[in-house]
C-alpha atoms as a PDB file:
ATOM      1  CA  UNK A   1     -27.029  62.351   5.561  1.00  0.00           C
ATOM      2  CA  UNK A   2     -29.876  60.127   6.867  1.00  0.00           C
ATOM      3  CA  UNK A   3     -31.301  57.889   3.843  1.00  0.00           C
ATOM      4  CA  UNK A   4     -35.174  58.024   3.938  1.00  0.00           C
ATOM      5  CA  UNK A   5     -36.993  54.861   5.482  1.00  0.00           C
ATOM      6  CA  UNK A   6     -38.691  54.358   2.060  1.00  0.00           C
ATOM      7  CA  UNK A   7     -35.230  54.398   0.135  1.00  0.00           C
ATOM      8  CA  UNK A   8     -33.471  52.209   2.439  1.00  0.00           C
ATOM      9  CA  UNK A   9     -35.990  49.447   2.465  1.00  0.00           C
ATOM     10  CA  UNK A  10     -36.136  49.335  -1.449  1.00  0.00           C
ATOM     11  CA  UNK A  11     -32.483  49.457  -1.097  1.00  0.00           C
ATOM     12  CA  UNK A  12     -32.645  46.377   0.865  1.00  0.00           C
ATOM     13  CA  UNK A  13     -35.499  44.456  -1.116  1.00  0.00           C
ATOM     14  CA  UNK A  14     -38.236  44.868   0.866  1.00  0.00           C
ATOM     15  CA  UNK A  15     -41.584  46.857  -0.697  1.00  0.00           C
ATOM     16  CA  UNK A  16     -41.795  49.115   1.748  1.00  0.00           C
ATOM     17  CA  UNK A  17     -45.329  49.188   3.962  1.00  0.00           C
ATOM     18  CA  UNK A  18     -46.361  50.649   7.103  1.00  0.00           C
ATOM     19  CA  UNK A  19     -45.397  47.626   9.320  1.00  0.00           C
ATOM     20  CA  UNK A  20     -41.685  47.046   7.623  1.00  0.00           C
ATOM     21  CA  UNK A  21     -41.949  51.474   8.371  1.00  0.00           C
ATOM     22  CA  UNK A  22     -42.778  50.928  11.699  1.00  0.00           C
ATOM     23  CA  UNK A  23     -40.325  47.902  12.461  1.00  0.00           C
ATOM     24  CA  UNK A  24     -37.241  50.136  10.175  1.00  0.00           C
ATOM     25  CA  UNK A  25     -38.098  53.138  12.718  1.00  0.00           C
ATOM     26  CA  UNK A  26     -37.509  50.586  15.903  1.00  0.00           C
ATOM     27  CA  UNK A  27     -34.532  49.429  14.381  1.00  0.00           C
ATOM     28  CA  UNK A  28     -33.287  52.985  13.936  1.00  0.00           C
ATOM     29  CA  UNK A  29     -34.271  54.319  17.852  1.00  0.00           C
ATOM     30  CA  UNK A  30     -32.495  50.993  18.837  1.00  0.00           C
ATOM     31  CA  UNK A  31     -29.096  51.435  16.848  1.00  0.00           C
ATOM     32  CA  UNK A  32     -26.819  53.597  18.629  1.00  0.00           C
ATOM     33  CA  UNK A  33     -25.787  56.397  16.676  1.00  0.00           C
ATOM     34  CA  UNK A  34     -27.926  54.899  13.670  1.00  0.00           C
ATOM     35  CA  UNK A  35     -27.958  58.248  11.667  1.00  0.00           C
ATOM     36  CA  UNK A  36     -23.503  57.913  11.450  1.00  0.00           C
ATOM     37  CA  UNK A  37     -24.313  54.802  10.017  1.00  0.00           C
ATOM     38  CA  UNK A  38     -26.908  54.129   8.140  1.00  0.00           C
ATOM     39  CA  UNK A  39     -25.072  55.153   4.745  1.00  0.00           C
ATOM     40  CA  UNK A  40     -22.207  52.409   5.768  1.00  0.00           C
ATOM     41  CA  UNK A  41     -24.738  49.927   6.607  1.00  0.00           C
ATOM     42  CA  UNK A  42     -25.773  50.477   3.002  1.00  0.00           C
ATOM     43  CA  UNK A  43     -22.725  50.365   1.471  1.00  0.00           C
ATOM     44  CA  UNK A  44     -22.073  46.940   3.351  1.00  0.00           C
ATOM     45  CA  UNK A  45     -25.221  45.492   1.957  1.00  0.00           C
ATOM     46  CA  UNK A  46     -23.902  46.227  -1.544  1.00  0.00           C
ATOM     47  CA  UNK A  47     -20.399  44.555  -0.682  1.00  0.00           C
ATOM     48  CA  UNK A  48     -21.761  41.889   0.391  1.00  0.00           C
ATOM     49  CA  UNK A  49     -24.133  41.021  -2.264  1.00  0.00           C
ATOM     50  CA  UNK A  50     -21.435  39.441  -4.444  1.00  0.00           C
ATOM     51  CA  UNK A  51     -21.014  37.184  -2.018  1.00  0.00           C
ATOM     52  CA  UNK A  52     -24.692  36.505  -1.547  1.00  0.00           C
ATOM     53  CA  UNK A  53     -24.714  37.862   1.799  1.00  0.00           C
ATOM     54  CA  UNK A  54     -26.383  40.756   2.768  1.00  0.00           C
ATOM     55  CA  UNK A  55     -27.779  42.718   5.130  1.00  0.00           C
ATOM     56  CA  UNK A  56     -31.203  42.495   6.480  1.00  0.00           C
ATOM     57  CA  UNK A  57     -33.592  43.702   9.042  1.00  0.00           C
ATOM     58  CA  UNK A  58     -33.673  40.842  12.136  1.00  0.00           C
ATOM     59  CA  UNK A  59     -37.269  39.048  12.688  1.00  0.00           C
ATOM     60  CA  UNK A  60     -36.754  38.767  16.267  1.00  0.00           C
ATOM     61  CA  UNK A  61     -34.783  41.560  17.502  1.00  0.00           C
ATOM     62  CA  UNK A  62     -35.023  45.223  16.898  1.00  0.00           C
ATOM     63  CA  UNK A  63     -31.268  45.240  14.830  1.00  0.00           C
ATOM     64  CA  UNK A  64     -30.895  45.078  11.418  1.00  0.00           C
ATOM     65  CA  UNK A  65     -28.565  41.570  10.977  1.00  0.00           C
ATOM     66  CA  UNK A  66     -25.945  40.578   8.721  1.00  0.00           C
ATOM     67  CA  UNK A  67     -26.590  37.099   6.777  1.00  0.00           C
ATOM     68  CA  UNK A  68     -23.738  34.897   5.424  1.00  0.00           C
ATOM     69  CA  UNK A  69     -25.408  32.806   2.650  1.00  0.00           C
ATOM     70  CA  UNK A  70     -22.917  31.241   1.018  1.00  0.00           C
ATOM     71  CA  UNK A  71     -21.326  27.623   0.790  1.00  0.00           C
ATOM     72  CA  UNK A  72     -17.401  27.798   0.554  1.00  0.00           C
ATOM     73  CA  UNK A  73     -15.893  27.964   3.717  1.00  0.00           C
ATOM     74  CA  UNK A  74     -13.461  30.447   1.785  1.00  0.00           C
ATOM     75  CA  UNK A  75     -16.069  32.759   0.711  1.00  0.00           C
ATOM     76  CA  UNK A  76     -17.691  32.380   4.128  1.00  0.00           C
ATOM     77  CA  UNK A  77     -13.963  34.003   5.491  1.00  0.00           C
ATOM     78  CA  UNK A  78     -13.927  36.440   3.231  1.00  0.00           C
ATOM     79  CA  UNK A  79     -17.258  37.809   4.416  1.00  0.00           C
ATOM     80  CA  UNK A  80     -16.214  37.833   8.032  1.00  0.00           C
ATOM     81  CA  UNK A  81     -13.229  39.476   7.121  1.00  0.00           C
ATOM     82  CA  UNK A  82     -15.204  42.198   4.784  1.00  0.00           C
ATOM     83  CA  UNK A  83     -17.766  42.362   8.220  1.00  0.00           C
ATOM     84  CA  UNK A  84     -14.456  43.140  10.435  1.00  0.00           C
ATOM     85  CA  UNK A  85     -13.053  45.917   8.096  1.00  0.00           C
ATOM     86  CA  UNK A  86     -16.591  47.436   8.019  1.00  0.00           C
ATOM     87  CA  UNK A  87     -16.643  47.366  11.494  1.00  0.00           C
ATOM     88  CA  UNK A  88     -13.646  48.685  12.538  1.00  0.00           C
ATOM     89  CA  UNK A  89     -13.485  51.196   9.737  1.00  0.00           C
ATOM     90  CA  UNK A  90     -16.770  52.924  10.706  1.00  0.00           C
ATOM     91  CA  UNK A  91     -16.500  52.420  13.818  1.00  0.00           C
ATOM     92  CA  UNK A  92     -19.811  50.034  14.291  1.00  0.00           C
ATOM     93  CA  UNK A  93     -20.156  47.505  16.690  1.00  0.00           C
ATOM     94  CA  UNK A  94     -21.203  44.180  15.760  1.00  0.00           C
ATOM     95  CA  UNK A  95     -22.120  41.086  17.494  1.00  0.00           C
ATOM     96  CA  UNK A  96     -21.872  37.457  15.698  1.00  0.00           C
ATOM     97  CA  UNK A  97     -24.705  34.743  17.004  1.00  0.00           C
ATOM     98  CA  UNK A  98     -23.623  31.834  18.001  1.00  0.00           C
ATOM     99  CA  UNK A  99     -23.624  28.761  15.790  1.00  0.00           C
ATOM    100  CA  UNK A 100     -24.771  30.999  13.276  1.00  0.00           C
ATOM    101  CA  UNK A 101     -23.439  32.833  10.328  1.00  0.00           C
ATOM    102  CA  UNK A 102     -25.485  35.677  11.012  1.00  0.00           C
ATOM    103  CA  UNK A 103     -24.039  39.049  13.041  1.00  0.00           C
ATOM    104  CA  UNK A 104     -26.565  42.046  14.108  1.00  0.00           C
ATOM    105  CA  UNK A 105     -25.182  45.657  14.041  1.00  0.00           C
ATOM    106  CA  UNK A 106     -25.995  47.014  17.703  1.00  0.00           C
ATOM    107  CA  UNK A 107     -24.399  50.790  16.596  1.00  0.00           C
ATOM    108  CA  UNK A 108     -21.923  53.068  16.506  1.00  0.00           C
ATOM    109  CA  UNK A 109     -18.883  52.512  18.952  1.00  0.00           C
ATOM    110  CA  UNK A 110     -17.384  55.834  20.032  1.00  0.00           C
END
């Protein structure tokens, strides 16, 4: 089930408006497979929340990206490890950026 673009950008704190539309729509026609994943990416976002990560839709690129914001190096490897079970349990492909605690979700992997 496809989550409308106004839902999902509430969902992920934004107030929605015709630009954040517009750049939620690129994001979509750029995610491969978006519409098996957009529930999971939600569900993600709300995992990762307790850990004051979450996810978030990339300023520069046309992926939505997942931000590590936390301080404990333990917490910080519990996040990549809840990233990797997300990943390989939904089959999404995810790339990390270097010297960064940030990953973007490029799609579904077949």
């Amino acid at each position: 089930m496809m989550i409308q673009r106004d839902a999902m950008l509430t969902q992920l704190g934004y107030v929605p408006n015709s630009a954040l539309l517009g750049q939620l729509e690129r994001i979509e026609n750029n995610t491969v497979g978006y519409e098996k994943i957009n529930k999971h990416i939600m569900d993600l976002h709300d995992a990762l929340k307790v850990d004051g990560s979450f996810v978030a839709m990339s300023n520069t690129n046309d992926y939505f990206k997942i931000k590590i914001g936390v301080a404990s190096p333990e917490i910080v490897e519990e996040v990549h490890e809840k990233i990797k079970h997300f990943s390989d349990k939904f089959k999404v492909s995810v790339k990390k950026l270097e010297n960064k605690e940030t990953y973007y979700i490029i799609g579904f992997n077949h």
